[in-house]
Protein backbone atom coordinates (compact mmCIF):
# COMPACT_ATOMS: atom_id res chain seq x y z
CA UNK A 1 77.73 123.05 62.01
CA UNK A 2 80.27 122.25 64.92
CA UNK A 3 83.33 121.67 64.21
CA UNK A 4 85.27 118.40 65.79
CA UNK A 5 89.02 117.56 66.19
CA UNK A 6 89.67 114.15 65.99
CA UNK A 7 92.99 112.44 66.99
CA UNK A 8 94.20 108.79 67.06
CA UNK A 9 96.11 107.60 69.86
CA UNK A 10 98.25 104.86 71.04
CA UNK A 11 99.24 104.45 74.79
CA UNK A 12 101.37 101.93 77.20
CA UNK A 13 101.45 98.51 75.42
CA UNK A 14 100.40 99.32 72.12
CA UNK A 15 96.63 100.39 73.23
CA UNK A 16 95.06 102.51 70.73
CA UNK A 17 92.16 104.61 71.38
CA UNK A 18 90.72 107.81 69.60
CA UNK A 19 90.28 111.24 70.98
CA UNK A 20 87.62 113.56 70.48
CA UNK A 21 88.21 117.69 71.27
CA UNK A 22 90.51 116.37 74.23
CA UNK A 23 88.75 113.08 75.43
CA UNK A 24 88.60 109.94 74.84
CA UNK A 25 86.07 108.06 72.59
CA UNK A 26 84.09 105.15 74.41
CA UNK A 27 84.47 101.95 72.77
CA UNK A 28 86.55 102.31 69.28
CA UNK A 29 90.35 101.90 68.48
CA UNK A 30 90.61 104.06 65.30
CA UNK A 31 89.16 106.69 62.90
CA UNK A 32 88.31 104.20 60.86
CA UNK A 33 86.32 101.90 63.44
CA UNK A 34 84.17 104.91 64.59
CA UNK A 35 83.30 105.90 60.91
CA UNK A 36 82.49 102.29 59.85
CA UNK A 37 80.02 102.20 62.69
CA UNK A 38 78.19 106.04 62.03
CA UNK A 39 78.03 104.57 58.37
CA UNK A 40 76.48 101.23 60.08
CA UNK A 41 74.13 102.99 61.89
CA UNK A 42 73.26 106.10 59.40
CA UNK A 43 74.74 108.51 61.53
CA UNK A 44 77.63 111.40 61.04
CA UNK A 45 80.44 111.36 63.02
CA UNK A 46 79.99 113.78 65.54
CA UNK A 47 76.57 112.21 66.18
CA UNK A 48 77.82 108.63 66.45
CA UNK A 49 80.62 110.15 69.01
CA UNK A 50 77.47 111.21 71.00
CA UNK A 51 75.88 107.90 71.04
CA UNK A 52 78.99 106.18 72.11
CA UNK A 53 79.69 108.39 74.69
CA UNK A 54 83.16 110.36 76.50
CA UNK A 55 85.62 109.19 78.94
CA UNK A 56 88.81 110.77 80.78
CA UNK A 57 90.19 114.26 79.55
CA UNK A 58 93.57 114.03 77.88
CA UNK A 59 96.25 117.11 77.15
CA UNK A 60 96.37 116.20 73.23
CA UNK A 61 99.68 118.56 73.00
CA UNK A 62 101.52 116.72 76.41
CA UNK A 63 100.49 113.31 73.90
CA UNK A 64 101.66 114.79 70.66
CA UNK A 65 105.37 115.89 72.42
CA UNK A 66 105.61 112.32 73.79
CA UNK A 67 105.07 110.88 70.36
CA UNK A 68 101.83 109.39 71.75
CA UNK A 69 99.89 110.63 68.75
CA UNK A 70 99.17 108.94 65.39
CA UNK A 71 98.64 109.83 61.80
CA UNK A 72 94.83 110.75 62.09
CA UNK A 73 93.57 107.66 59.58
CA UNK A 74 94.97 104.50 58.72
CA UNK A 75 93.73 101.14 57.42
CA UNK A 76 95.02 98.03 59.48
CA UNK A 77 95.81 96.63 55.33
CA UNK A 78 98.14 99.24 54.32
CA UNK A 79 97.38 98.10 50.44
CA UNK A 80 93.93 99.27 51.19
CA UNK A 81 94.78 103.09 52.11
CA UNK A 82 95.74 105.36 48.73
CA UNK A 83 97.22 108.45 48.75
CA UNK A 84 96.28 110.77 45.71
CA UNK A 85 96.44 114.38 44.95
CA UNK A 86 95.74 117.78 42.52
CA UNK A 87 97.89 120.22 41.51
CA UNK A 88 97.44 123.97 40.60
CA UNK A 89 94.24 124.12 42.47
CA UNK A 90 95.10 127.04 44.34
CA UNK A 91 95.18 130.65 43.54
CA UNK A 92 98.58 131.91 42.90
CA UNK A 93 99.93 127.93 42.62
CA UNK A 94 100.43 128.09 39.00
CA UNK A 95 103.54 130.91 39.52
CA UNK A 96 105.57 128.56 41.18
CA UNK A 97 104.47 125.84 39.11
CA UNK A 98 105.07 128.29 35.88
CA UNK A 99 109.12 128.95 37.00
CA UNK A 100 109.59 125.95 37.52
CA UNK A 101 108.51 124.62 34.57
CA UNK A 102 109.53 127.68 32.03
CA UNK A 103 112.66 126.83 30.45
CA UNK A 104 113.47 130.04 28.12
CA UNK A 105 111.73 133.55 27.91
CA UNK A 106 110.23 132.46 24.25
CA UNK A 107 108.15 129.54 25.44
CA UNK A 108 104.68 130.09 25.11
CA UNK A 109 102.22 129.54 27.81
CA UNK A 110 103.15 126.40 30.08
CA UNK A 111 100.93 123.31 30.16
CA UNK A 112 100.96 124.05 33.63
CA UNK A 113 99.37 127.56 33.30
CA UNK A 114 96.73 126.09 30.85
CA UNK A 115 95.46 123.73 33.02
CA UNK A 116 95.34 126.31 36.24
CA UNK A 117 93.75 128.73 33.78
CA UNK A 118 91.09 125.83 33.28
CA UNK A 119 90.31 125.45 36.44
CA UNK A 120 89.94 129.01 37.42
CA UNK A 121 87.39 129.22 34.03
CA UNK A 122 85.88 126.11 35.33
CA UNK A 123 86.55 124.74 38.61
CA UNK A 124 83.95 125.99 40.36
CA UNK A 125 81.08 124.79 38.58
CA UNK A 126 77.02 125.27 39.80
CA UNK A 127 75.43 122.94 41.50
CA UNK A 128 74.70 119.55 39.46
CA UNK A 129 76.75 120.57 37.10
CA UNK A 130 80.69 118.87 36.50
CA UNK A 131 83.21 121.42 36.37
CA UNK A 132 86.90 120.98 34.44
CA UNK A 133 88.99 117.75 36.07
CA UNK A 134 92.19 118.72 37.99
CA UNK A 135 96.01 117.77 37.97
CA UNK A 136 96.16 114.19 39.20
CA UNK A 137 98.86 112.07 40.92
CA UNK A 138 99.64 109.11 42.57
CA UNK A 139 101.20 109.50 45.60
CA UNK A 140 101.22 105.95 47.61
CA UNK A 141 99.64 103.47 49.94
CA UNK A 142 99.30 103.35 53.41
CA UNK A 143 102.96 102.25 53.93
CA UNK A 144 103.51 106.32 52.76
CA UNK A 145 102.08 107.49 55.56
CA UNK A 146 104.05 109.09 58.04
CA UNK A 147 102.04 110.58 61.97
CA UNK A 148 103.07 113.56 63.19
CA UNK A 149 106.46 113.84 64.81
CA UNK A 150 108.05 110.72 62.65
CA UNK A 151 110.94 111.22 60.17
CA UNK A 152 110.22 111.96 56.48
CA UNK A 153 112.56 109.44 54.78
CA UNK A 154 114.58 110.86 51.64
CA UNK A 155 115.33 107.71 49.05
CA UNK A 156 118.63 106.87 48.58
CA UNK A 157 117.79 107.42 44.52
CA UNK A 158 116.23 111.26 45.79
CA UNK A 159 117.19 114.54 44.00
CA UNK A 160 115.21 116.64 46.85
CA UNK A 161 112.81 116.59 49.54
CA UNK A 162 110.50 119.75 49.81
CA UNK A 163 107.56 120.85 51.88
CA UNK A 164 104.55 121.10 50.15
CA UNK A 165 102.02 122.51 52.86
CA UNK A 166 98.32 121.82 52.17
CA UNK A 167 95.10 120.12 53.15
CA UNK A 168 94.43 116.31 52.88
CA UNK A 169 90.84 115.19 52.62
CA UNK A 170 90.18 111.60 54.81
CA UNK A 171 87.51 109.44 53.29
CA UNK A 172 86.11 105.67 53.68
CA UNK A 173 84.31 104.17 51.17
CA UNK A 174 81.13 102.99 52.67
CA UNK A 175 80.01 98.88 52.06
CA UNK A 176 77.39 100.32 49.54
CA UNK A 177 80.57 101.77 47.71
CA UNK A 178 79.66 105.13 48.63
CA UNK A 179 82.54 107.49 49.30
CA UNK A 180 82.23 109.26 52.77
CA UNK A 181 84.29 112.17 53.94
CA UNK A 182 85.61 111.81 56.97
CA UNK A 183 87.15 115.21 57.85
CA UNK A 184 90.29 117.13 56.23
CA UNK A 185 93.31 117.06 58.32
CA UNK A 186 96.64 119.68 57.63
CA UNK A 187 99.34 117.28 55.59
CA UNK A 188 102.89 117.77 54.27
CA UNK A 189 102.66 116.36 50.66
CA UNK A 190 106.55 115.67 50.76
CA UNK A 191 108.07 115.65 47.04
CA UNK A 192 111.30 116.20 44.25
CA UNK A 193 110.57 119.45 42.88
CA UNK A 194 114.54 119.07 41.23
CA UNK A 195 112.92 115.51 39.97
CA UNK A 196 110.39 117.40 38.59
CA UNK A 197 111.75 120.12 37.42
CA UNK A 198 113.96 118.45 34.80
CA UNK A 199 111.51 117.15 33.19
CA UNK A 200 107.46 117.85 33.65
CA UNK A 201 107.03 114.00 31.96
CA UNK A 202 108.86 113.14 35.65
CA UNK A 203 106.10 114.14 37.61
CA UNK A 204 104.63 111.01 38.60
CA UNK A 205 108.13 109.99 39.63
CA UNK A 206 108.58 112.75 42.02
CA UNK A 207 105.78 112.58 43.81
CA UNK A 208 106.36 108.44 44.63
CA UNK A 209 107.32 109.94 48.27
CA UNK A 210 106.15 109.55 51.60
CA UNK A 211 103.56 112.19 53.20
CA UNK A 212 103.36 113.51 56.76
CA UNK A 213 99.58 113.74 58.14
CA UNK A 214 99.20 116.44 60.50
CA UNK A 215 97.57 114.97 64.61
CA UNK A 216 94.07 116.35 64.11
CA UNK A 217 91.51 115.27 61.76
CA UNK A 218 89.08 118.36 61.46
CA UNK A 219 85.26 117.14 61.28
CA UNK A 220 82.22 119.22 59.82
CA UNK A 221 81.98 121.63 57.22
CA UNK A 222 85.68 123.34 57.02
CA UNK A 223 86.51 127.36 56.83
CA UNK A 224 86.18 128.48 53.35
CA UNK A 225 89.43 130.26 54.72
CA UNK A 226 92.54 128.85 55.85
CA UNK A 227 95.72 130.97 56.84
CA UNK A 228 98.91 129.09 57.57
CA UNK A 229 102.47 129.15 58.27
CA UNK A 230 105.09 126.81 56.99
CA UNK A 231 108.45 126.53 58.09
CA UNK A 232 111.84 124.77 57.42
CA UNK A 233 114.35 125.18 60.92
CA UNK A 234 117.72 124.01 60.97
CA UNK A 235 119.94 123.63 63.98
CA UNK A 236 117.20 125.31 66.23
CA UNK A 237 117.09 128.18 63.60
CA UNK A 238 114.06 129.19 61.48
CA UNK A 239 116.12 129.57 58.16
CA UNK A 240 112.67 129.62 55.79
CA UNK A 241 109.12 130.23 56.51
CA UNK A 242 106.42 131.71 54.38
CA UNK A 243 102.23 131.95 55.22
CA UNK A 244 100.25 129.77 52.98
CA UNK A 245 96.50 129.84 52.64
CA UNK A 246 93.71 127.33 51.29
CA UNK A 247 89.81 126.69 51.95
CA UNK A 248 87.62 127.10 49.04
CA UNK A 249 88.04 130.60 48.94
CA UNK A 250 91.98 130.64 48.24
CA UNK A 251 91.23 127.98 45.48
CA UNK A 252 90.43 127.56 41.58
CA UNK A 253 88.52 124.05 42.37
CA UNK A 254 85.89 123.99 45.03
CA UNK A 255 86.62 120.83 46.80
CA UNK A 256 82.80 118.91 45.44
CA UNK A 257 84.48 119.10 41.96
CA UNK A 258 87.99 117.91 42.98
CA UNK A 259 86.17 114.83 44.81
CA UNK A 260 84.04 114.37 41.78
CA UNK A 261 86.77 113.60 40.11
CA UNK A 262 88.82 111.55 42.39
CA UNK A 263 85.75 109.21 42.80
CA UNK A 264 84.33 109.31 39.07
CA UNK A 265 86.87 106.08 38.77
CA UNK A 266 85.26 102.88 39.71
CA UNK A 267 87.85 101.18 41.35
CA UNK A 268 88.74 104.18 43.97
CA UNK A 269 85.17 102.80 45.34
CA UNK A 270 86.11 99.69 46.38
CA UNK A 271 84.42 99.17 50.06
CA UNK A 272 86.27 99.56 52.75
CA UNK A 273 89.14 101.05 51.59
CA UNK A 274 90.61 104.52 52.98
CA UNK A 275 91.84 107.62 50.41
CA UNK A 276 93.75 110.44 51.45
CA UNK A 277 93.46 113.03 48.91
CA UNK A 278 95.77 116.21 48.60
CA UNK A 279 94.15 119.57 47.63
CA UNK A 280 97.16 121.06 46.41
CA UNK A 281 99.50 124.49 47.62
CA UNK A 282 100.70 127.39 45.96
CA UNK A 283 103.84 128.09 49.12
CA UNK A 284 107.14 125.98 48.09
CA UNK A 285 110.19 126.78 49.62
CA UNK A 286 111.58 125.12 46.59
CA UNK A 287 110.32 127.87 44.49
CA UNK A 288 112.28 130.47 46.35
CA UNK A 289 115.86 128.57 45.47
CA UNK A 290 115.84 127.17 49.08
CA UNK A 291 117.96 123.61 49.25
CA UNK A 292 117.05 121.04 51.87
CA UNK A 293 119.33 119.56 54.17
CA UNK A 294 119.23 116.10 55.95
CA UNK A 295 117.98 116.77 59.44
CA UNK A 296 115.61 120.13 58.54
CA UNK A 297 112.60 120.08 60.33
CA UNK A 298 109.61 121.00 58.83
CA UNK A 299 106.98 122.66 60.71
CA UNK A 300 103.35 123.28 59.42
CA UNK A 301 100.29 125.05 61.52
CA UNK A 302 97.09 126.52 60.48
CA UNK A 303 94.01 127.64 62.18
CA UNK A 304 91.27 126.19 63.39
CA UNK A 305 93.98 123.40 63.81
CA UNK A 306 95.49 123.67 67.03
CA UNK A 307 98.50 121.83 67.37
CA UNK A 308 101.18 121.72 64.79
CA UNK A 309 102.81 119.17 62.26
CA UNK A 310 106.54 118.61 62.34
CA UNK A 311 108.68 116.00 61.04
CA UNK A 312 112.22 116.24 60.64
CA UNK A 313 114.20 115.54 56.77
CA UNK A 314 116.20 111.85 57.24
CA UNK A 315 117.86 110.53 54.40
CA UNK A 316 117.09 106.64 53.80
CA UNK A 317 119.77 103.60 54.18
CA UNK A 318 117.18 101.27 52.65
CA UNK A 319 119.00 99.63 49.60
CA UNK A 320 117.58 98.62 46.40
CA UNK A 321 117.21 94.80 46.08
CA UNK A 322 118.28 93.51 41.99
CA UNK A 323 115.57 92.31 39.97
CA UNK A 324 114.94 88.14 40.26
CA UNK A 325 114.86 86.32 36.99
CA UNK A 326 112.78 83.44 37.44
C-alpha cells in the first residue's frame, strides 16, 4: 500500500489548508475535515484525497522553517482531543525503565520488568485473539499539544523535562463510534523522569506535560521498521544524541493489541472526538545521567519521515491561581 505524508498548514491571515506529499488538498481545512468526509463517504484517506482532487505544489520544508506548519491533527474543541500513551512496549525499554526504578542491588525484579516481561510473553497475540494490556497513562487534551517548531513549556512546579522520542498513532472516532486510524506521525512525548523516578506511584504526575507532534502525519500501513535519531543541542552544539528504533518489529506489543486496549473503554469512543496515542521508547537521554537546560533544543527524525521535529526547552511563567472557596 502507498504510503502518504500528510501536513496541516496555516498561511497569510490565518488560512488553513492541508497538504498532501507536497500539494495542496482541494477543498478541506484540516486532518480532521478530510477524514470526517472519507468516513462520510466510505472511503480511506488516500482515496478520498483522490476524489477531492490537488492544487499548487508547496516546499513543505521552506513552510516548516517559516513556522507555517501545524501539529498534524487537532480538534477545533480542544476538550475533545486526548492524549494517551504505553510504556515498556519496546524492546530494550524496560533497561532504562529498570535503573530508573531499581533502588538497591537486593530488590527483586521491578514491577516495571514484570510488566515488559508480559508483554514480550504476550503482546503479540494471533489473530482474534487479545493479547496482555500495556502500561497506560494519561497524558492531556488538546491544549497539550504543541506543532512542530513551538516551545515545549517546563511548569513552574517541574523537576525535569526529557525527550522521550517515539511514534504517536492519530485516530477519529467515526459517528458510528468506530475508532479510525488516521496515520502515525513521529512525536516527542515530553515528561519528569526525576518526578518519576522518586517515586513509581508519581507516574501519572509526570507525565501531566505537554507533547510535541512531529509536521507529517504518515498514512497507510507503516514500516514494521523504524530507525531514528534523537538529539538534545545546546548553544548550536549537539551535546546528546542517541539512534532510537520502533515499528512492530523493535516492539513487545504489536500496535492491533495496544489499540485494543486503548479503545476496549467505552468512553474513548465517543464520536467525533480525536486520540493521540503514544507507542512508547526505549532511548532517554535521562537514562544516561544527562540534565536538561532551559533553552535545549530537541531534535527528532526518522525515516520514511522526511522532515524533522524540533522544539526548543522554555521554562513556564504561568502562575498557579489559589483554590476559590465558594
Amino acid at each position: 500500500m502507498k504510503l502518504l505524508r500528510l501536513m496541516q498548514h496555516c498561511g497569510a491571515r490565518g488560512k488553513r489548508s492541508v497538504i498532501a506529499d507536497g500539494r495542496f488538498v482541494a477543498g478541506v481545512e484540516s486532518t480532521r475535515e478530510l477524514a470526517l468526509r472519507a468516513i462520510e463517504a466510505d472511503a480511506g484517506l488516500i482515496e478520498m484525497i483522490a476524489r477531492l482532487g490537488l492544487g499548487e505544489e508547496v516546499d513543505a520544508a521552506a513552510e516548516l522553517a517559516a513556522g507555517r506548519i501545524l501539529a498534524p491533527i487537532d480538534h477545533p474543541d480542544p476538550a475533545h482531543l486526548m492524549m494517551s500513551g504505553t510504556g515498556l512496549t519496546h524492546l530494550g525499554s524496560a533497561d532504562a525503565r529498570d535503573r530508573m526504578h531499581r533502588m538497591a542491588a537486593a530488590e527483586k525484579q521491578t514491577d516495571s520488568m514484570r510488566i515488559f516481561l508480559e508483554g514480550v510473553e504476550g503482546g503479540k497475540p494471533a489473530e482474534g485473539q487479545v493479547g496482555c494490556q500495556p502500561e497506560w497513562f494519561y497524558k492531556g487534551d488538546g491544549s497539550q499539544v504543541v506543532g512542530p517548531g513551538q516551545p515545549l513549556a517546563l511548569p513552574s512546579f517541574a523537576q525535569d523535562g526529557g525527550e522521550e522520542p517515539e511514534l504517536a498513532g492519530i485516530y477519529l472516532v467515526g459517528p458510528d463510534g468506530v475508532p479510525c486510524r488516521l496515520g502515525l506521525c513521529l512525536a516527542n512525548e515530553f515528561s519528569d523522569h526525576v518526578t518519576e523516578r522518586h517515586n513509581y506511584l508519581w507516574l501519572a504526575h509526570s507525565k501531566l506535560r505537554q507533547a510535541a507532534l512531529g509536521p507529517e502525519l504518515l498514512v497507510g500501513i507503516p514500516p514494521d521498521h523504524i530507525d531514528g535519531m534523537s538529539r538534545i543541542r545546546r548553544d548550536g552544539a549537539v551535546v546528546w544524541e542517541q539512534s532510537f528504533l520502533s515499528g512492530e518489529a523493535n516492539m513487545s506489543h504489536s500496535l492491533a493489541n495496544l489499540e485494543w486496549h486503548q479503545f476496549k473503554y467505552a468512553q474513548f469512543r465517543r464520536p467525533g472526538d480525536v486520540h493521540v496515542h503514544f507507542f512508547g521508547t526505549a532511548t532517554l537521554s535521562f537514562s544516561d545521567g544527562f540534565a536538561t537546560q532551559e533553552g535545549d533544543e530537541f531534535e527528532i527524525e526518522a525515516n520514511p519521515f522526511t522532515l524533522p521535529l524540533r522544539n526548543r526547552l522554555v521554562r513556564s511563567d504561568e502562575g498557579q491561581p489559589g483554590v476559590r472557596v465558594l
